[in-house]
C-alpha atoms as a PDB file:
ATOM      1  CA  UNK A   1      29.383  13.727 -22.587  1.00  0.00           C
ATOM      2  CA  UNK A   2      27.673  11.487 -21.031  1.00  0.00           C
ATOM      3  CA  UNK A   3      28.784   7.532 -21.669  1.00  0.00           C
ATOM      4  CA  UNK A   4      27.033   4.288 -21.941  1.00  0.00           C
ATOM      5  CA  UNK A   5      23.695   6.659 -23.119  1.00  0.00           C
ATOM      6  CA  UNK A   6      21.882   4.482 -26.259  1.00  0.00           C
ATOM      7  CA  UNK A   7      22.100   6.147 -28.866  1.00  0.00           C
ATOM      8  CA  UNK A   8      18.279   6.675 -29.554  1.00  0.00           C
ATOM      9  CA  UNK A   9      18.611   8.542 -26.046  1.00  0.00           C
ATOM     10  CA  UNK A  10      20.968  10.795 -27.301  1.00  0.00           C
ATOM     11  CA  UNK A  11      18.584  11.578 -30.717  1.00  0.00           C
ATOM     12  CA  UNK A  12      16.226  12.735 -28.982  1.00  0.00           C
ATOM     13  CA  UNK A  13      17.830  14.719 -26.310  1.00  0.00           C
ATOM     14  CA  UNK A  14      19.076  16.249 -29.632  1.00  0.00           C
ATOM     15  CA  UNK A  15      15.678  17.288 -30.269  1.00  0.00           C
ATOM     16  CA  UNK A  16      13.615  18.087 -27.222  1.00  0.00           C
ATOM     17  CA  UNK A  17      10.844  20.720 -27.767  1.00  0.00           C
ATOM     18  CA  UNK A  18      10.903  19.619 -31.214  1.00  0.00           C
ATOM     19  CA  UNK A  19       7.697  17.578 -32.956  1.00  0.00           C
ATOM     20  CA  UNK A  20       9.581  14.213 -33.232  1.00  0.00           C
ATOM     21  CA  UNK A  21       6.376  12.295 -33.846  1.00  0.00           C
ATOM     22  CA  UNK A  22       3.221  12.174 -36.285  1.00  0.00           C
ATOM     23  CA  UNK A  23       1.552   9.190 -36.897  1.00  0.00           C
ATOM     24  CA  UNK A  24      -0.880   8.378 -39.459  1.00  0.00           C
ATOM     25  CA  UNK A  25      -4.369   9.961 -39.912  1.00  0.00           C
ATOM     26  CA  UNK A  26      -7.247   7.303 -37.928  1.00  0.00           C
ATOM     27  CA  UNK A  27     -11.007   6.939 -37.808  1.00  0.00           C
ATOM     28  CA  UNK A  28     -12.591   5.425 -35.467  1.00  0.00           C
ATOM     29  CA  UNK A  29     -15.913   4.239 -36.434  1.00  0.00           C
ATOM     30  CA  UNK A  30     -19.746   3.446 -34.939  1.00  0.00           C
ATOM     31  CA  UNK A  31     -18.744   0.018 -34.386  1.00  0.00           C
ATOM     32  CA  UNK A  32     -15.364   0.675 -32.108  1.00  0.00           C
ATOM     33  CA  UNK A  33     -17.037   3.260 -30.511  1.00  0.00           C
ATOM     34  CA  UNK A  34     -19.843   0.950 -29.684  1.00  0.00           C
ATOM     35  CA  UNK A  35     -17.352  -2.024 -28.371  1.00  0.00           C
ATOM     36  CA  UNK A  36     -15.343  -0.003 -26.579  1.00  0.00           C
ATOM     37  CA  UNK A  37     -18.765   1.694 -24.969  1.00  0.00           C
ATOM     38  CA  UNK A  38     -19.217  -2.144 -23.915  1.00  0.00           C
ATOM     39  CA  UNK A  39     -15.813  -2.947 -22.907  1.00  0.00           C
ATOM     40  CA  UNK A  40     -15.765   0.033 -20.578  1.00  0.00           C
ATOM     41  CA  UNK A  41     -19.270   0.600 -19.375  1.00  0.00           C
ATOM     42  CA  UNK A  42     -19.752   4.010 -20.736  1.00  0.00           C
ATOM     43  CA  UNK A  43     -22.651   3.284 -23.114  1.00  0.00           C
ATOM     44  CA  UNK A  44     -24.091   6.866 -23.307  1.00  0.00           C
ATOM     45  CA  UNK A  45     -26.419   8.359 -26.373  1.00  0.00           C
ATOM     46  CA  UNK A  46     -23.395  10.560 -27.343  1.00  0.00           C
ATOM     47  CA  UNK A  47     -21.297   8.044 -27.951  1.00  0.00           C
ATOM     48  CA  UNK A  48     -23.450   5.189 -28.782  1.00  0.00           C
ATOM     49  CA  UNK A  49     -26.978   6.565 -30.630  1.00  0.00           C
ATOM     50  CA  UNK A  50     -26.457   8.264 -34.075  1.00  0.00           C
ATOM     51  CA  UNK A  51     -30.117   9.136 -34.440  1.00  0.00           C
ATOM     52  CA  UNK A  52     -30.052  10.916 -30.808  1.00  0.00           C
ATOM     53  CA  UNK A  53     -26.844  12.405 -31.376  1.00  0.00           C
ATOM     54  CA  UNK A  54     -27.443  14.042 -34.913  1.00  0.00           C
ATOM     55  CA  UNK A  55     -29.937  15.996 -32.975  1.00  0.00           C
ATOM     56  CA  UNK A  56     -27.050  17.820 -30.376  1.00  0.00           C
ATOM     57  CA  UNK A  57     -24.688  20.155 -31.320  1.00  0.00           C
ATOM     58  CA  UNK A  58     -22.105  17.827 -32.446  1.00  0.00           C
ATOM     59  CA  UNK A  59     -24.293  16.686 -34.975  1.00  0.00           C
ATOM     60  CA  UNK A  60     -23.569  13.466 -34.195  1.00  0.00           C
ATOM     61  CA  UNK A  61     -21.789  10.591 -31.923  1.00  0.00           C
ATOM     62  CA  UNK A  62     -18.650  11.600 -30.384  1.00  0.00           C
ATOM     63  CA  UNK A  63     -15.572   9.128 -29.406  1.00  0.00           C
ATOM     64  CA  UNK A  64     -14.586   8.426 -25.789  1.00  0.00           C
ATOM     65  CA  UNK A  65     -11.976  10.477 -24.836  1.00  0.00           C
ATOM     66  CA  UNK A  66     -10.578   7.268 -23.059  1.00  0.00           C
ATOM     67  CA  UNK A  67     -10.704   5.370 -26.169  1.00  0.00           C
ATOM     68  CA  UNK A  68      -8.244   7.951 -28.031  1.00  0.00           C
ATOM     69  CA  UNK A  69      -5.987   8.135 -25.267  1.00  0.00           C
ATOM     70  CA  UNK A  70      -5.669   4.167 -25.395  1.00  0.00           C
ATOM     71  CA  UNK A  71      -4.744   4.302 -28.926  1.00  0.00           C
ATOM     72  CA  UNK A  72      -2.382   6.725 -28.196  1.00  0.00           C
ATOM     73  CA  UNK A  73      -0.302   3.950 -26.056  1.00  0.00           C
ATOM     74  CA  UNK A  74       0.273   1.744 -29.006  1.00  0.00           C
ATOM     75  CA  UNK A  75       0.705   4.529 -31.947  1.00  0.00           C
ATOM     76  CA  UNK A  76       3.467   6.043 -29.676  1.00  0.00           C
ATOM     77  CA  UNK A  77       5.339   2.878 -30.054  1.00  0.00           C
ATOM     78  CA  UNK A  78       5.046   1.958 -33.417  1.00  0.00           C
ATOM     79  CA  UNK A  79       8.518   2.260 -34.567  1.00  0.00           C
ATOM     80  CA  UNK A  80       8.338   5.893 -36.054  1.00  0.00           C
ATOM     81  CA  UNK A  81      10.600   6.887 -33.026  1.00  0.00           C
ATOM     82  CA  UNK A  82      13.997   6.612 -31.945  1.00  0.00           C
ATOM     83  CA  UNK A  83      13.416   4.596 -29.169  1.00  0.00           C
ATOM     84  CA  UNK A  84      13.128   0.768 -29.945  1.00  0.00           C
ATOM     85  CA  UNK A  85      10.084   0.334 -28.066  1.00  0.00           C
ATOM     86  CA  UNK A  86       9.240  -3.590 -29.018  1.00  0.00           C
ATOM     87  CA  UNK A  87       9.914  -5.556 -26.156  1.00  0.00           C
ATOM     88  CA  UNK A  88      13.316  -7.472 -26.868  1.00  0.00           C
ATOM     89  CA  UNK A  89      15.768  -9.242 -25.563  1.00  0.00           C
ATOM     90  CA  UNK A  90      17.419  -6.698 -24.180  1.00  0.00           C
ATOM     91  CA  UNK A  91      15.141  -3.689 -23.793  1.00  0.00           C
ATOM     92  CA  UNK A  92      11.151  -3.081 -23.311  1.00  0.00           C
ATOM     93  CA  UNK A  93       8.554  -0.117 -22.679  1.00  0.00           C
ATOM     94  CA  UNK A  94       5.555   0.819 -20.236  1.00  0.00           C
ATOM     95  CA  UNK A  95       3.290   3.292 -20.510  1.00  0.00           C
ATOM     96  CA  UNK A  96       4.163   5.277 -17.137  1.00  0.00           C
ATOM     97  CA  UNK A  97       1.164   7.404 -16.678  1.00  0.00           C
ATOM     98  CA  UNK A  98      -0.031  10.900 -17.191  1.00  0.00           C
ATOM     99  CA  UNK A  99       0.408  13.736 -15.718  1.00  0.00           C
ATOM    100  CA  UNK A 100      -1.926  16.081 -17.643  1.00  0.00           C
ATOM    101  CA  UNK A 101      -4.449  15.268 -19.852  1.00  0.00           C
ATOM    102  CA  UNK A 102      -7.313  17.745 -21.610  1.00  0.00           C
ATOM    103  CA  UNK A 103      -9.861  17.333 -23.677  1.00  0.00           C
ATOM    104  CA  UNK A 104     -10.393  20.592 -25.305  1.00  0.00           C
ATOM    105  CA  UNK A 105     -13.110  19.935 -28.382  1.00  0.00           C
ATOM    106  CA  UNK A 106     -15.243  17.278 -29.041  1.00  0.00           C
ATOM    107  CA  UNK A 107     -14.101  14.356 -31.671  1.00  0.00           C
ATOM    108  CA  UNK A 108     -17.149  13.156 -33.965  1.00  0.00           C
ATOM    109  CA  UNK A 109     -16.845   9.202 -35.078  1.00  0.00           C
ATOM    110  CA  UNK A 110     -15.726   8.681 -38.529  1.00  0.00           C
ATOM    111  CA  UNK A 111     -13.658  12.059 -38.421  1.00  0.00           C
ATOM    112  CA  UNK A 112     -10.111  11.773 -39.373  1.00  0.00           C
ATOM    113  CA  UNK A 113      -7.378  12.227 -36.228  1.00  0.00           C
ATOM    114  CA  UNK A 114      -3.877  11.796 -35.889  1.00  0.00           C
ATOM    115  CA  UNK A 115      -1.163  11.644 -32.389  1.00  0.00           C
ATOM    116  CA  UNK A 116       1.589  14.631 -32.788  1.00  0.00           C
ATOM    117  CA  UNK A 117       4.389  14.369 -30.191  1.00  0.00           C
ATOM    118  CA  UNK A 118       7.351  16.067 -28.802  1.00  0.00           C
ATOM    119  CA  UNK A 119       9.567  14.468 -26.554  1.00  0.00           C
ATOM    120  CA  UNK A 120      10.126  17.358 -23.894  1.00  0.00           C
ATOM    121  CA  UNK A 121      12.026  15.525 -20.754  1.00  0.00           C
ATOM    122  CA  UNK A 122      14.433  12.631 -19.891  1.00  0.00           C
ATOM    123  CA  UNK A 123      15.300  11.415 -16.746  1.00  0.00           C
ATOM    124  CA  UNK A 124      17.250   8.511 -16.173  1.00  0.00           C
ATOM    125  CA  UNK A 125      15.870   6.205 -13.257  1.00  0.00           C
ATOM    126  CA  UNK A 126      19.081   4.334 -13.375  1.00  0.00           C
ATOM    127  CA  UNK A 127      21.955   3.529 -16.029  1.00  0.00           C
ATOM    128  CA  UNK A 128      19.868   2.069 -18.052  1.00  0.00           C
ATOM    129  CA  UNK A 129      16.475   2.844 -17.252  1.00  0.00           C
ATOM    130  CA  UNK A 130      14.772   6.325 -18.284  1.00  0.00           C
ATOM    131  CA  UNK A 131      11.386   7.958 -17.940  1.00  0.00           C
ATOM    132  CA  UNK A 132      10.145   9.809 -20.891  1.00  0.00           C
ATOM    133  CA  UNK A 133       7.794  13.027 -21.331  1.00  0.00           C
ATOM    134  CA  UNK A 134       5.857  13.406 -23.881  1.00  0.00           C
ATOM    135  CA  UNK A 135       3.711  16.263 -25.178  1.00  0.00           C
ATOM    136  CA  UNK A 136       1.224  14.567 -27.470  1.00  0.00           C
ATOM    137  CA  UNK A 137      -1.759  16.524 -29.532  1.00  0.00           C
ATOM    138  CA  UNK A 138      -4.188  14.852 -30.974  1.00  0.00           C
ATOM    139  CA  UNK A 139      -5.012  16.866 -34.071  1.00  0.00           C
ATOM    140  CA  UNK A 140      -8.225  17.284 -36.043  1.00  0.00           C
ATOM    141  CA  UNK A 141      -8.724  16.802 -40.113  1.00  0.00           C
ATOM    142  CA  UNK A 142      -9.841  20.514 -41.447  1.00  0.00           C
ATOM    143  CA  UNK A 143      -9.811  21.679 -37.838  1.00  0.00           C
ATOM    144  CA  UNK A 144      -7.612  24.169 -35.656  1.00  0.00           C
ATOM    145  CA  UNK A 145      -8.589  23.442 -32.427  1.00  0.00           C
ATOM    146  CA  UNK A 146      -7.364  20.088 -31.829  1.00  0.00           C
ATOM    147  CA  UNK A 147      -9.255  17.121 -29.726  1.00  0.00           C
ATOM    148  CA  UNK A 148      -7.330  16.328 -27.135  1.00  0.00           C
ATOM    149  CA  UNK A 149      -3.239  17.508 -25.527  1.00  0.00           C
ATOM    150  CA  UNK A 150      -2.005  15.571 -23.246  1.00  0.00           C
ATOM    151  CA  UNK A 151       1.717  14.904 -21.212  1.00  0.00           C
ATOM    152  CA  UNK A 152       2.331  11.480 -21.268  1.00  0.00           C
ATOM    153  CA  UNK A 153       5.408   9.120 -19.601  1.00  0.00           C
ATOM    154  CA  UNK A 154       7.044   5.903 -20.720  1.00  0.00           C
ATOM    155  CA  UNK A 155       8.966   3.930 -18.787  1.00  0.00           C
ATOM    156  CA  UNK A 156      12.081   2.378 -21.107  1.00  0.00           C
ATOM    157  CA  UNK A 157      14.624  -0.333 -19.769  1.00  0.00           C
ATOM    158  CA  UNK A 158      17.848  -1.214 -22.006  1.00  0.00           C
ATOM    159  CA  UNK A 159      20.348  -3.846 -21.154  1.00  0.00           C
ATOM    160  CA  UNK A 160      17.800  -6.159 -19.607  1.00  0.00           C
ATOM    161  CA  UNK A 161      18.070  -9.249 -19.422  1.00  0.00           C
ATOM    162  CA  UNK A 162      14.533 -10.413 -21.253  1.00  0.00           C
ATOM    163  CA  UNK A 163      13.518 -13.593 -22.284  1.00  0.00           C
ATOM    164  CA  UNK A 164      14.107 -13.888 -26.301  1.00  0.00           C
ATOM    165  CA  UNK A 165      10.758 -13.588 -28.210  1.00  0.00           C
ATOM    166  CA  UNK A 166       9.122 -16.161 -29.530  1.00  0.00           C
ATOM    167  CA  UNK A 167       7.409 -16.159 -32.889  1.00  0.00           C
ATOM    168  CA  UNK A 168       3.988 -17.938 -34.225  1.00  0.00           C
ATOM    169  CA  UNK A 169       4.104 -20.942 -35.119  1.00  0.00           C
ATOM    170  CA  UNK A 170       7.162 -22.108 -33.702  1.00  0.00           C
ATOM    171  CA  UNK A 171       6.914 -25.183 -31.905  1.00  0.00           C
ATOM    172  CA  UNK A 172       7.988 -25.226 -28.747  1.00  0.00           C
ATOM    173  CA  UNK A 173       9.831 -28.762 -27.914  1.00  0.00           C
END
């Protein structure tokens, strides 16, 4: 056995291939759709006219695919996994890229979506630095085909050496 592995590395190389991860059910509505159109410059009648869009096949306006895949960053670290993935004193994580992402059905705004995950590689960079695969779905309410699969990597650090976090409203003299 490997020593000096954290523990939550251990858990889930316990359970790779496994689903280790669903998060809650989302919506994303008109309005976030329409901010994020702004934010990103993709303002496009699909995503952004509901009158126009009721007339296509989707029936209506469809999410960004860049706007779900954004949310997936924070849902992934929201404390449902082994990993403590708040930046701490003494550990922190960064979304490392992608290496494969498809978009395989449309996602109408206002439909109900959640992030599914499996944890399907580790590699250690260092002793205590790892790089993490994930295989994330992003399933459909009342659907089969889901939205969107994607592999994504995060980039995790223990037994750093990180400034302590500071909370609101402290002062800081």
């Amino acid at each position: 056995m490997e020593p000096n592995i954290p523990e939550s590395i251990r858990l889930m190389k316990d359970s790779l291939g496994e689903q280790t991860f669903s998060s809650d059910w989302m919506i994303i509505s008109q309005e976030e759709t329409d901010t994020f159109a702004k934010l990103t410059n993709d303002e496009d009648p699909m995503h952004n006219d509901p009158a126009w869009a009721e007339q296509t096949e989707w029936g209506g306006t469809i999410v960004q695919a860049a706007h779900v895949l954004a949310l997936g960053v924070g849902v992934l670290t929201t404390g449902k996994t082994p990993l403590e993935a708040d930046s701490s004193e003494n550990s922190y994580m960064l979304n490392y890229g992608y290496d494969r992402v498809r978009v395989i059905a449309p996602l109408r705004v206002g439909h109900r979506f959640r992030f599914c995950a499996k944890v399907t590689e580790i590699r250690p960079k260092s002793a205590c630095e790892y790089v993490i695969k994930s295989e994330t779905t992003v399933e459909v309410e009342g659907r089969d085909q889901p939205f969107m699969v994607y592999e994504s990597l995060a980039f995790w650090a223990t037994d750093q050496n990180m400034p302590a976090v500071s909370s609101e409203g402290e002062d800081d003299e």
